[in-house]
PDB file of N, CA and C in Angstrom:
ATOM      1  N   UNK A   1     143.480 135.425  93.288  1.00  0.00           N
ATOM      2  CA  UNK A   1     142.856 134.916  94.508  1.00  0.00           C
ATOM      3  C   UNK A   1     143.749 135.261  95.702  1.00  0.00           C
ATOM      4  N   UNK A   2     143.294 135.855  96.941  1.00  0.00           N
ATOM      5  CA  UNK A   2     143.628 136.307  97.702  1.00  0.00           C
ATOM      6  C   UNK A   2     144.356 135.324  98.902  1.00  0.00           C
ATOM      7  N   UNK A   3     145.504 134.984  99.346  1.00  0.00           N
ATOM      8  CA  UNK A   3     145.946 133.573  99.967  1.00  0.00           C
ATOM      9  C   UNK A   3     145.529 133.677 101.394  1.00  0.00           C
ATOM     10  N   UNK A   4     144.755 132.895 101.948  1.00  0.00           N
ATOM     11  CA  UNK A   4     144.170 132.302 103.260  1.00  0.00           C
ATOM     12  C   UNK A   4     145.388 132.727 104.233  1.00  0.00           C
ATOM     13  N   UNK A   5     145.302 133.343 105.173  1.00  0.00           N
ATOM     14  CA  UNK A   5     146.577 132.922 106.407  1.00  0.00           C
ATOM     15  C   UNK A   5     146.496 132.142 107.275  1.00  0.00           C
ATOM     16  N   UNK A   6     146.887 131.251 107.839  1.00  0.00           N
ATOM     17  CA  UNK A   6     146.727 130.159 108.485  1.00  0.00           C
ATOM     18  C   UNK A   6     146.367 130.718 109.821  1.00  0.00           C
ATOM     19  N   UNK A   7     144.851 130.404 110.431  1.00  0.00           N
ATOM     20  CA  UNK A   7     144.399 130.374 112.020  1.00  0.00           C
ATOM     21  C   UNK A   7     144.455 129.679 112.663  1.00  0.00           C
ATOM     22  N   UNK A   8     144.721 129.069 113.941  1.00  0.00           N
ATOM     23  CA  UNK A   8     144.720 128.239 114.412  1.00  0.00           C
ATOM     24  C   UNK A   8     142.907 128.415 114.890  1.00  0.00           C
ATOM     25  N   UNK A   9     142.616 126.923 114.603  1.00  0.00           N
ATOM     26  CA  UNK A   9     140.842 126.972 115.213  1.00  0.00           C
ATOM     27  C   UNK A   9     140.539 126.736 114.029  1.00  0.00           C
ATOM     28  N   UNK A  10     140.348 127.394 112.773  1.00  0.00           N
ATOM     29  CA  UNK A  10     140.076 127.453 111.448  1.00  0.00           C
ATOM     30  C   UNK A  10     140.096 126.509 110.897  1.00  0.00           C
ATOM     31  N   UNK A  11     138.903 126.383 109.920  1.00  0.00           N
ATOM     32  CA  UNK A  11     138.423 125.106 109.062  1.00  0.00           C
ATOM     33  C   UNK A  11     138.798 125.869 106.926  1.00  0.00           C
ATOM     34  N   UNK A  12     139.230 124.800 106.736  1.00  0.00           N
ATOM     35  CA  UNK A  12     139.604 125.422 105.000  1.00  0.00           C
ATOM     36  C   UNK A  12     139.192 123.943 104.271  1.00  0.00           C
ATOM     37  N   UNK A  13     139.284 124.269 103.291  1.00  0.00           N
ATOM     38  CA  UNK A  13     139.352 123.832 101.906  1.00  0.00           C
ATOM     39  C   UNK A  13     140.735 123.477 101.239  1.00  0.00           C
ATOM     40  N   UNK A  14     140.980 122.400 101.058  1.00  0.00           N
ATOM     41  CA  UNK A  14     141.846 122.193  99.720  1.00  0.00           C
ATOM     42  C   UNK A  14     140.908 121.752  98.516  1.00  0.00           C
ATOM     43  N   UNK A  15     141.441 122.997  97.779  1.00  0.00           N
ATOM     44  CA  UNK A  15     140.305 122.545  96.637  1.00  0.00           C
ATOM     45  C   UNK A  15     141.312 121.426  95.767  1.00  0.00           C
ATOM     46  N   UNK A  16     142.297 120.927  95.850  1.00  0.00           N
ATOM     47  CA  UNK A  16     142.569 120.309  95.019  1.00  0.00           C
ATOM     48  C   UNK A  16     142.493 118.998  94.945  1.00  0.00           C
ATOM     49  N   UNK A  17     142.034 118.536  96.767  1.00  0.00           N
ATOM     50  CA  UNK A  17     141.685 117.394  96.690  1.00  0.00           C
ATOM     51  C   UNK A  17     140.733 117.081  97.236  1.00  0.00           C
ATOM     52  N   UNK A  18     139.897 118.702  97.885  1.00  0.00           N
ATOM     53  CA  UNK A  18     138.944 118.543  98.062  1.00  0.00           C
ATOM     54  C   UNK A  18     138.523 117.875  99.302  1.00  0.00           C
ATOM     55  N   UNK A  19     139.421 118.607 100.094  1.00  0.00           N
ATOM     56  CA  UNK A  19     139.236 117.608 101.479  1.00  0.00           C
ATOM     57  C   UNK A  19     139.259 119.003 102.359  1.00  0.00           C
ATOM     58  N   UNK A  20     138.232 119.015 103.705  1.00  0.00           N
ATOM     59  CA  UNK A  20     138.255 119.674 104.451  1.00  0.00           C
ATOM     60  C   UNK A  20     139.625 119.252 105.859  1.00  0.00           C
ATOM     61  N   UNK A  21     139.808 120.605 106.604  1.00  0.00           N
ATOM     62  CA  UNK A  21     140.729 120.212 107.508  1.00  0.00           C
ATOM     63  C   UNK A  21     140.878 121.504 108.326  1.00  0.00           C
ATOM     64  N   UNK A  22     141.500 121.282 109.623  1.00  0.00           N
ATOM     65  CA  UNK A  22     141.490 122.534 110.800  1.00  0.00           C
ATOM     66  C   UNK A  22     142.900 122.620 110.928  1.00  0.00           C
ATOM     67  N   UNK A  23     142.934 123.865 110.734  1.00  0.00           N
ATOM     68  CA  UNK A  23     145.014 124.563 111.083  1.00  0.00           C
ATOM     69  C   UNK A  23     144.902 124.272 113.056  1.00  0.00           C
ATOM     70  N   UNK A  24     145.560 123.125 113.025  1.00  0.00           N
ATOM     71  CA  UNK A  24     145.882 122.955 114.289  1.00  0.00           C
ATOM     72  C   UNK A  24     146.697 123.692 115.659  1.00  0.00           C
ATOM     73  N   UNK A  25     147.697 123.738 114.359  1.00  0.00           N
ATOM     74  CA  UNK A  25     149.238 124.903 114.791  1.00  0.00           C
ATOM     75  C   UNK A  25     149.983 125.552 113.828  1.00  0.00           C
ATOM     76  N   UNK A  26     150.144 126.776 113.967  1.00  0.00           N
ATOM     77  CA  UNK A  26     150.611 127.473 113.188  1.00  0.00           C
ATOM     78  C   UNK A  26     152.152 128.110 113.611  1.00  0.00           C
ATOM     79  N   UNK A  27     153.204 128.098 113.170  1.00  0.00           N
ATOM     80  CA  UNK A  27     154.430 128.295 114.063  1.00  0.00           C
ATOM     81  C   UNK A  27     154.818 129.420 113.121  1.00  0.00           C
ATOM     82  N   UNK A  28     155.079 130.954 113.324  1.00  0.00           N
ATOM     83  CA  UNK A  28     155.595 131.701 112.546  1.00  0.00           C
ATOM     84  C   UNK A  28     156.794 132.039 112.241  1.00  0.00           C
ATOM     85  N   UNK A  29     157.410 131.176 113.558  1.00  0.00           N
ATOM     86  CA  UNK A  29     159.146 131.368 113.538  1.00  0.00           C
ATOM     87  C   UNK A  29     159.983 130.116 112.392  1.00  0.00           C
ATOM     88  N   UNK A  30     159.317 129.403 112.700  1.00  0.00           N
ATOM     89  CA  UNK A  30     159.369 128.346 111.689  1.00  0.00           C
ATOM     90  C   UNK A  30     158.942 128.165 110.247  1.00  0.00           C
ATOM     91  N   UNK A  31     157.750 129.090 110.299  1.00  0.00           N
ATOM     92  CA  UNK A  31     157.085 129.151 108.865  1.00  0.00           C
ATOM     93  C   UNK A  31     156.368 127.687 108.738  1.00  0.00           C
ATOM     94  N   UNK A  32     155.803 126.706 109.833  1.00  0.00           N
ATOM     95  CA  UNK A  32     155.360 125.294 109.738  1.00  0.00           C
ATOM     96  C   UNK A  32     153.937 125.442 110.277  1.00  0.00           C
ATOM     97  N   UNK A  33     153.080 125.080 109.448  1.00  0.00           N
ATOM     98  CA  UNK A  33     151.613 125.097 109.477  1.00  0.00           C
ATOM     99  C   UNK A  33     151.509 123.724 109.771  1.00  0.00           C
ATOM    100  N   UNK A  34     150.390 122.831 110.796  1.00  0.00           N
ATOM    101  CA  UNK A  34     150.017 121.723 111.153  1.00  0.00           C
ATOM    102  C   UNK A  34     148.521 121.811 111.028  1.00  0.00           C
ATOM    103  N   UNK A  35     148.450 120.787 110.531  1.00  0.00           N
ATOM    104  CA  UNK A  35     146.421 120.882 110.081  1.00  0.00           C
ATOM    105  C   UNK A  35     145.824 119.222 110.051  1.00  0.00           C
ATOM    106  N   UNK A  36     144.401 119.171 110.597  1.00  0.00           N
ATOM    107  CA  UNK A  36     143.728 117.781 110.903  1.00  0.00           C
ATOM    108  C   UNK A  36     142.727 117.426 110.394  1.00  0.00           C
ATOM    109  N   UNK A  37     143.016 116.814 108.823  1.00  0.00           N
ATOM    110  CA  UNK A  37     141.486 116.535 107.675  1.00  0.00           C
ATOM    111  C   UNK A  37     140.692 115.864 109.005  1.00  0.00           C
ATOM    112  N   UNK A  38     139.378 116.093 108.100  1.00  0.00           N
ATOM    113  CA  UNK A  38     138.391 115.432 108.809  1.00  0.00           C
ATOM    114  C   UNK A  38     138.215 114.077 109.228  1.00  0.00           C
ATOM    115  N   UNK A  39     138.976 113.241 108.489  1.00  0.00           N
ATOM    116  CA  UNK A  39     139.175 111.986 108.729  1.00  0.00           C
ATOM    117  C   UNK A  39     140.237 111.442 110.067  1.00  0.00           C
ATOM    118  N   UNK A  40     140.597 113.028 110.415  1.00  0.00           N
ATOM    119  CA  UNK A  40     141.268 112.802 111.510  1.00  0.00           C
ATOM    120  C   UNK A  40     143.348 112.433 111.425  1.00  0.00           C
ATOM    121  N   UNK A  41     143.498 112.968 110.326  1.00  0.00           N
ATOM    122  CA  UNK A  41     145.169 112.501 109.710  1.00  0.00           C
ATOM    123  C   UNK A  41     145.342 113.507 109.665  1.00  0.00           C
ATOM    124  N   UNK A  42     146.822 113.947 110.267  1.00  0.00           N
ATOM    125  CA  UNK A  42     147.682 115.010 110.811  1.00  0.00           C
ATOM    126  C   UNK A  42     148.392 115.268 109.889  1.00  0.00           C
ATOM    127  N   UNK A  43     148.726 116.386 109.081  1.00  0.00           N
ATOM    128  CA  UNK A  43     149.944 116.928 108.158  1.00  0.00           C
ATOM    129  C   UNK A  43     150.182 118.072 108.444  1.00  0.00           C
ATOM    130  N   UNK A  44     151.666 118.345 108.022  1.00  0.00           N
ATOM    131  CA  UNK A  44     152.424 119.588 108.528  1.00  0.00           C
ATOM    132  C   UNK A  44     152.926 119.878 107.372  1.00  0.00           C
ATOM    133  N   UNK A  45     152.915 121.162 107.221  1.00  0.00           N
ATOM    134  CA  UNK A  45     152.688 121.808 105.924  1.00  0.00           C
ATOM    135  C   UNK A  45     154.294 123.506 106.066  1.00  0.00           C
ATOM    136  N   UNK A  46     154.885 123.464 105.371  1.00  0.00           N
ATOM    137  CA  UNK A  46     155.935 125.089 105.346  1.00  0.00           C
ATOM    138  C   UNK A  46     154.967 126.119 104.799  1.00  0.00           C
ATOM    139  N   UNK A  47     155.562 127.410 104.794  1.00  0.00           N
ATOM    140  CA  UNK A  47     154.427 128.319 104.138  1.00  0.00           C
ATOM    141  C   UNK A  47     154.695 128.389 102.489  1.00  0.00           C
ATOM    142  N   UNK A  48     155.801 128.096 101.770  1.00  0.00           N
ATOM    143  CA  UNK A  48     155.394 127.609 100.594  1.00  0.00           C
ATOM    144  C   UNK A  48     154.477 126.719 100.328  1.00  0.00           C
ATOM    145  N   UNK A  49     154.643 125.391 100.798  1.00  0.00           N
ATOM    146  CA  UNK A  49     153.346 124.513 100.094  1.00  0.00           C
ATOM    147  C   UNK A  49     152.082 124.714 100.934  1.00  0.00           C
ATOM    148  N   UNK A  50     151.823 125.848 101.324  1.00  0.00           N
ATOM    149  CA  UNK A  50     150.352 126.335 101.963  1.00  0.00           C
ATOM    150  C   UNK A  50     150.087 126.758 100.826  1.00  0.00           C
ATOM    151  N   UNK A  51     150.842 127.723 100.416  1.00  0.00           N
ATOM    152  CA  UNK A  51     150.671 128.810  99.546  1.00  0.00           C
ATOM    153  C   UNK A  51     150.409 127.954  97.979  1.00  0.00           C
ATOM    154  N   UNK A  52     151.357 126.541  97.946  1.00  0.00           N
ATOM    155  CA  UNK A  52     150.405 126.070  96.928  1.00  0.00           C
ATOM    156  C   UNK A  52     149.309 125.554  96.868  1.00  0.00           C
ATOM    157  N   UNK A  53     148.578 125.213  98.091  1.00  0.00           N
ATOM    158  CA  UNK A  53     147.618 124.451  98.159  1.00  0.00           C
ATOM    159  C   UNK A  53     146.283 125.544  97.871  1.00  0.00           C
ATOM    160  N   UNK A  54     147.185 126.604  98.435  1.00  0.00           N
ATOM    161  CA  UNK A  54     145.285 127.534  97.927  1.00  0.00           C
ATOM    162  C   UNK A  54     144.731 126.864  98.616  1.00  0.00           C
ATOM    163  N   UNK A  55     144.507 127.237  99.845  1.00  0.00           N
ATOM    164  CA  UNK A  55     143.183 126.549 100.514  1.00  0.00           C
ATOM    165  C   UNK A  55     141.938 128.045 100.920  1.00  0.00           C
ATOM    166  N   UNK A  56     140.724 127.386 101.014  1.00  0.00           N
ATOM    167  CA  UNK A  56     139.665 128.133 100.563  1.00  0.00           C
ATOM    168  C   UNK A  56     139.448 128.534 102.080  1.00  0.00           C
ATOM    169  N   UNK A  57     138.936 129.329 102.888  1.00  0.00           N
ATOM    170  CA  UNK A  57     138.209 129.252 104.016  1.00  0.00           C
ATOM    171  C   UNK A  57     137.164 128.340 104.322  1.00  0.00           C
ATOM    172  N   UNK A  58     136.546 127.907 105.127  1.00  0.00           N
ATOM    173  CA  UNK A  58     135.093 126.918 104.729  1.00  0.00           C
ATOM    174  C   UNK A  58     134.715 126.909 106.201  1.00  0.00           C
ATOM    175  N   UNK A  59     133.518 126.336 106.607  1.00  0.00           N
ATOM    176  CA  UNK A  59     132.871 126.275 107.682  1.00  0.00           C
ATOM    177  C   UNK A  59     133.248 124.918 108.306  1.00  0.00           C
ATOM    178  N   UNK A  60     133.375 125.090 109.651  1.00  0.00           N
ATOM    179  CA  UNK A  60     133.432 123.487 110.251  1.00  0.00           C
ATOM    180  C   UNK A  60     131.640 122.856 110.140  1.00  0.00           C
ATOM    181  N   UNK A  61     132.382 121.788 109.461  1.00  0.00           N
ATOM    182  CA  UNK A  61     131.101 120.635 108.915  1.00  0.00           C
ATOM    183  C   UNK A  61     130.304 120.206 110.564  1.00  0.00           C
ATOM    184  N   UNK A  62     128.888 119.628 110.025  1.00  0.00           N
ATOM    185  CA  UNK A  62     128.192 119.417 111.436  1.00  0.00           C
ATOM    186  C   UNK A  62     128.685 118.405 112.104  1.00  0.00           C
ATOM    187  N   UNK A  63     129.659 117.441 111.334  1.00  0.00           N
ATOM    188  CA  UNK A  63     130.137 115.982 111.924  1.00  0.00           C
ATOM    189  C   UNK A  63     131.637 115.944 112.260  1.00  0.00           C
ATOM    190  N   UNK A  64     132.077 117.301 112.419  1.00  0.00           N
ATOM    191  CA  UNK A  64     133.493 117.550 112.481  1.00  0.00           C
ATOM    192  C   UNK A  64     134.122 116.051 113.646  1.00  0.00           C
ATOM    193  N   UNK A  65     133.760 116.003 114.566  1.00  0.00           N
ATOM    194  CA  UNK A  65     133.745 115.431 116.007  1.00  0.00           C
ATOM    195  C   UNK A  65     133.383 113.429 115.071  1.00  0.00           C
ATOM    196  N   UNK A  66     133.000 113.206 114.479  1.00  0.00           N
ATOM    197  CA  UNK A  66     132.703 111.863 113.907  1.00  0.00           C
ATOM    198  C   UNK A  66     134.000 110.924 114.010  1.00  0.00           C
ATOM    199  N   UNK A  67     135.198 111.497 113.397  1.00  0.00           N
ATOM    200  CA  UNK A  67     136.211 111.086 113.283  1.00  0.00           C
ATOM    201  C   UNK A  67     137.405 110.449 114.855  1.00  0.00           C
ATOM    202  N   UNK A  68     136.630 111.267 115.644  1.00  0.00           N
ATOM    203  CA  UNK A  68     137.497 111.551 116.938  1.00  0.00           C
ATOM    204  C   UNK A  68     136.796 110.770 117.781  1.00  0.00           C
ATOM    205  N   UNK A  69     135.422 110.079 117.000  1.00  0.00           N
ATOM    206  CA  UNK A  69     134.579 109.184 118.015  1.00  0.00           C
ATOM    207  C   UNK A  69     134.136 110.264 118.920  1.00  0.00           C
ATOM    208  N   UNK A  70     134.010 111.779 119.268  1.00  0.00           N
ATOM    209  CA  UNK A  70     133.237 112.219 120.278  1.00  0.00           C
ATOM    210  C   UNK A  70     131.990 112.567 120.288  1.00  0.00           C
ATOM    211  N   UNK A  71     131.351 112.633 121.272  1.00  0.00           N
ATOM    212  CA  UNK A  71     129.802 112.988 121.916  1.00  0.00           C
ATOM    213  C   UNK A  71     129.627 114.195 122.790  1.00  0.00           C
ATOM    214  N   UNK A  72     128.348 114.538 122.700  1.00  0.00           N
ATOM    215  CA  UNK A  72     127.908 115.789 123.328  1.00  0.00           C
ATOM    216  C   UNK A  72     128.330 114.959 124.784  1.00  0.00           C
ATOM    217  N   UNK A  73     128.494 113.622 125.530  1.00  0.00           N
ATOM    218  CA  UNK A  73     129.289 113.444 127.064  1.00  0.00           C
ATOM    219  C   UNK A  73     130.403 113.812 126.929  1.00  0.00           C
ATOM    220  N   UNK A  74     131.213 114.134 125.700  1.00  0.00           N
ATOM    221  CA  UNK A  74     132.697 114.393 125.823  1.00  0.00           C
ATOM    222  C   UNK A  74     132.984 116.066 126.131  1.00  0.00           C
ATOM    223  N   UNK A  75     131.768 116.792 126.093  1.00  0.00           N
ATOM    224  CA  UNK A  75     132.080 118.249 126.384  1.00  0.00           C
ATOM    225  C   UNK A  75     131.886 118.802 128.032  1.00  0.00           C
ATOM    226  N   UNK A  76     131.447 117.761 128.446  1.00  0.00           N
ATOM    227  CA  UNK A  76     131.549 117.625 130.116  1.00  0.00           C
ATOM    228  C   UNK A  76     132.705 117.982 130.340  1.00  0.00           C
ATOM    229  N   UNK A  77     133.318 118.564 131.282  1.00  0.00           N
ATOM    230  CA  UNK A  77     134.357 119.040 132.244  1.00  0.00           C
ATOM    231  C   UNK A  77     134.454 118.188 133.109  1.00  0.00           C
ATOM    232  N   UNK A  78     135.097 117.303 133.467  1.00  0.00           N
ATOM    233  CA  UNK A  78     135.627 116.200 134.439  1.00  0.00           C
ATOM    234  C   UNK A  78     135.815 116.517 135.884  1.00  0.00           C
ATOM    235  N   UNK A  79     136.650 117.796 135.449  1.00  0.00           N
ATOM    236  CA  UNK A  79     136.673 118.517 136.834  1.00  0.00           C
ATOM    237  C   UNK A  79     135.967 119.567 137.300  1.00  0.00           C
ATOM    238  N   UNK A  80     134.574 119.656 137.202  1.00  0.00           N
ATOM    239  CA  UNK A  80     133.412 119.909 137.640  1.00  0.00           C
ATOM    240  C   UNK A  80     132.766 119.482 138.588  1.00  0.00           C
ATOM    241  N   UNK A  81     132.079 120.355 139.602  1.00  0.00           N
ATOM    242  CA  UNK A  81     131.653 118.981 140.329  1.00  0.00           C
ATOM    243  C   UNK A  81     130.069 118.544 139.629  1.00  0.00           C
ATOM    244  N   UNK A  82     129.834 117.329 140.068  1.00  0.00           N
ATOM    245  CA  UNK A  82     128.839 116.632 139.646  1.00  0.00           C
ATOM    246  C   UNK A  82     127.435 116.956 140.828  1.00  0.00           C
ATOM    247  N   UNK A  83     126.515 117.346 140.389  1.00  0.00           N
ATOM    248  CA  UNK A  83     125.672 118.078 141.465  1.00  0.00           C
ATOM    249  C   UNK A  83     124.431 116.941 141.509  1.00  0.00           C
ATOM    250  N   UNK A  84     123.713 116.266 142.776  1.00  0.00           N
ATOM    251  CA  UNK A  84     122.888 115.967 142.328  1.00  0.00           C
ATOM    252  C   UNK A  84     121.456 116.431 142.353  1.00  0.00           C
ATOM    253  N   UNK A  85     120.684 114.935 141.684  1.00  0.00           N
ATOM    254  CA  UNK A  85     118.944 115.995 141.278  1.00  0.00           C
ATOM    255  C   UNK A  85     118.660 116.395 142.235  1.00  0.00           C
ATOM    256  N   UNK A  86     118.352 115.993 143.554  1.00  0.00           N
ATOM    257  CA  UNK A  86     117.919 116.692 144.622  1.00  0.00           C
ATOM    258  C   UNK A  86     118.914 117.517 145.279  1.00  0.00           C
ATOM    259  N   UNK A  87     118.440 118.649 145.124  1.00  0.00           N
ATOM    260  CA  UNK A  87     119.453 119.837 145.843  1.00  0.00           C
ATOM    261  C   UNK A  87     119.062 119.603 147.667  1.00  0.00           C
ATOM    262  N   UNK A  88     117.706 119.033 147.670  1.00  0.00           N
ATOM    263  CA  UNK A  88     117.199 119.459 149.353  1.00  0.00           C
ATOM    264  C   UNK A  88     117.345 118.238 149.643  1.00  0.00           C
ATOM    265  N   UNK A  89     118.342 117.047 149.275  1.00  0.00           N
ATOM    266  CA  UNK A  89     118.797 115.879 149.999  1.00  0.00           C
ATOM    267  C   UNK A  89     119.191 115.755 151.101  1.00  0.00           C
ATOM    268  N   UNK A  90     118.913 114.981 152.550  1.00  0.00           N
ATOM    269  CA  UNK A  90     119.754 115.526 153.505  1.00  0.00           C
ATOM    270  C   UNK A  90     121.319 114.873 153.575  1.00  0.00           C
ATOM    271  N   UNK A  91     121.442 113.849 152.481  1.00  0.00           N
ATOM    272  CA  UNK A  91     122.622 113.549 152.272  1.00  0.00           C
ATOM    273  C   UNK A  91     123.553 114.834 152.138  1.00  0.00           C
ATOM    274  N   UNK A  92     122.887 115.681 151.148  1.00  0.00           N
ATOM    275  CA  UNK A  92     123.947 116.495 150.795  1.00  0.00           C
ATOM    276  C   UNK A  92     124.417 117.503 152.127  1.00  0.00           C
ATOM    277  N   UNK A  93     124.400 117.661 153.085  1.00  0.00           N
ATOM    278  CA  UNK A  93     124.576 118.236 154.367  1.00  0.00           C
ATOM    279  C   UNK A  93     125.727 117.380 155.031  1.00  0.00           C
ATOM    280  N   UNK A  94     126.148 116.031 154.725  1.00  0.00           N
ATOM    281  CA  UNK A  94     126.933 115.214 155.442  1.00  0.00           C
ATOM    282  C   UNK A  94     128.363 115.821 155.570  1.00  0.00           C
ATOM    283  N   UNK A  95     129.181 116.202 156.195  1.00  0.00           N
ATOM    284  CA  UNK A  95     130.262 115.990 155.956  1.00  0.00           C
ATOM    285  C   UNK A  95     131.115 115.545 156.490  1.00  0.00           C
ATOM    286  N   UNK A  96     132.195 115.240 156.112  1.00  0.00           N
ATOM    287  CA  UNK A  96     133.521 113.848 156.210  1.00  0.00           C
ATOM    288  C   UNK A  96     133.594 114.451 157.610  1.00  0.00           C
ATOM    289  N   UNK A  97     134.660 113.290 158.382  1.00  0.00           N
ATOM    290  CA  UNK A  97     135.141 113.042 159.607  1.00  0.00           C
ATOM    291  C   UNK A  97     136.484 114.279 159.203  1.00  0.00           C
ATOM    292  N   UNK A  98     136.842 113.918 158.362  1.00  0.00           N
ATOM    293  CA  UNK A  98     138.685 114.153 157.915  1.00  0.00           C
ATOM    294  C   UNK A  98     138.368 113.652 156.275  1.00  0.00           C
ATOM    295  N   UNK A  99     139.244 114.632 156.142  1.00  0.00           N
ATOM    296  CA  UNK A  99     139.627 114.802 154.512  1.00  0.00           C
ATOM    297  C   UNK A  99     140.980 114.097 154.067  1.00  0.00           C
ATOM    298  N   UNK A 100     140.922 113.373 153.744  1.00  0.00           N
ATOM    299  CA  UNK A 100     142.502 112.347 153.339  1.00  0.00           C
ATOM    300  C   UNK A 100     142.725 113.343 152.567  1.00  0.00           C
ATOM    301  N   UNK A 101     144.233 113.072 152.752  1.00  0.00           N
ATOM    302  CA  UNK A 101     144.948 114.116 152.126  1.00  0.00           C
ATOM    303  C   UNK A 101     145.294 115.594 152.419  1.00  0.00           C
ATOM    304  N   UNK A 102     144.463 115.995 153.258  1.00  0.00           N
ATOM    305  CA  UNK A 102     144.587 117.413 153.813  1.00  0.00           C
ATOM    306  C   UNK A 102     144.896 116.814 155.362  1.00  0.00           C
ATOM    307  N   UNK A 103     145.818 117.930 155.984  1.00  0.00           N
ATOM    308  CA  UNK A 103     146.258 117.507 157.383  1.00  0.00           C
ATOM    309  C   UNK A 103     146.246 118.881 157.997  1.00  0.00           C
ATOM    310  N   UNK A 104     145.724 118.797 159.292  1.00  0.00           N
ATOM    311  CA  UNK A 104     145.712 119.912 160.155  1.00  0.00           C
ATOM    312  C   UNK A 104     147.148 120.092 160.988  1.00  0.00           C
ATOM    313  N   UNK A 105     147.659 121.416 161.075  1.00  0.00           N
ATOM    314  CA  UNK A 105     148.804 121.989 161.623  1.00  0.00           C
ATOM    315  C   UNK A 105     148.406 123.001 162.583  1.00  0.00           C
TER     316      UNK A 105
END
């Protein structure tokens, strides 16, 4: 069997206990693999005991995000601006007196 190399992003298999998990960080100078079962528990792994674990490649599961408590609101960008429904508001034409925080020179 051909041994997995650790990706960061990447979803595997331990078949031995049968638990899915994502290579978080992979450090090559170190030889220290970091990976996050689905249940959301962090282990850090050398490249020997990768190499014993045999882990399989596998697909990220549809509920990957379950564990982390997130939602399709958590893929929002914060620092976006927020636009509203009416584009032809005449609110949206207002603008400030002065901008706190910005100062004219």
């Amino acid at each position: 069997m051909k041994l997995q190399q650790p990706v960061i992003g990447r979803w595997y298999k331990d078949v031995q206990i049968d638990a899915l998990f994502e290579v978080v960080d992979w450090d090559p100078d170190s030889l220290s693999i970091e990976i996050q079962y689905l249940d959301g528990e962090v282990a850090e792994f050398d490249l020997d005991a990768w190499r014993e674990m045999m882990p399989k490649r596998a697909e990220a599961p549809e509920d990957w995000r379950a564990a982390f408590e997130l939602d399709d609101e958590d893929l929002i960008d914060p620092d976006l601006p927020m636009h509203p429904e009416d584009w032809n508001s005449p609110l949206n034409s207002i603008e400030p007196d002065a901008m706190y925080g910005v100062e004219d020179y």
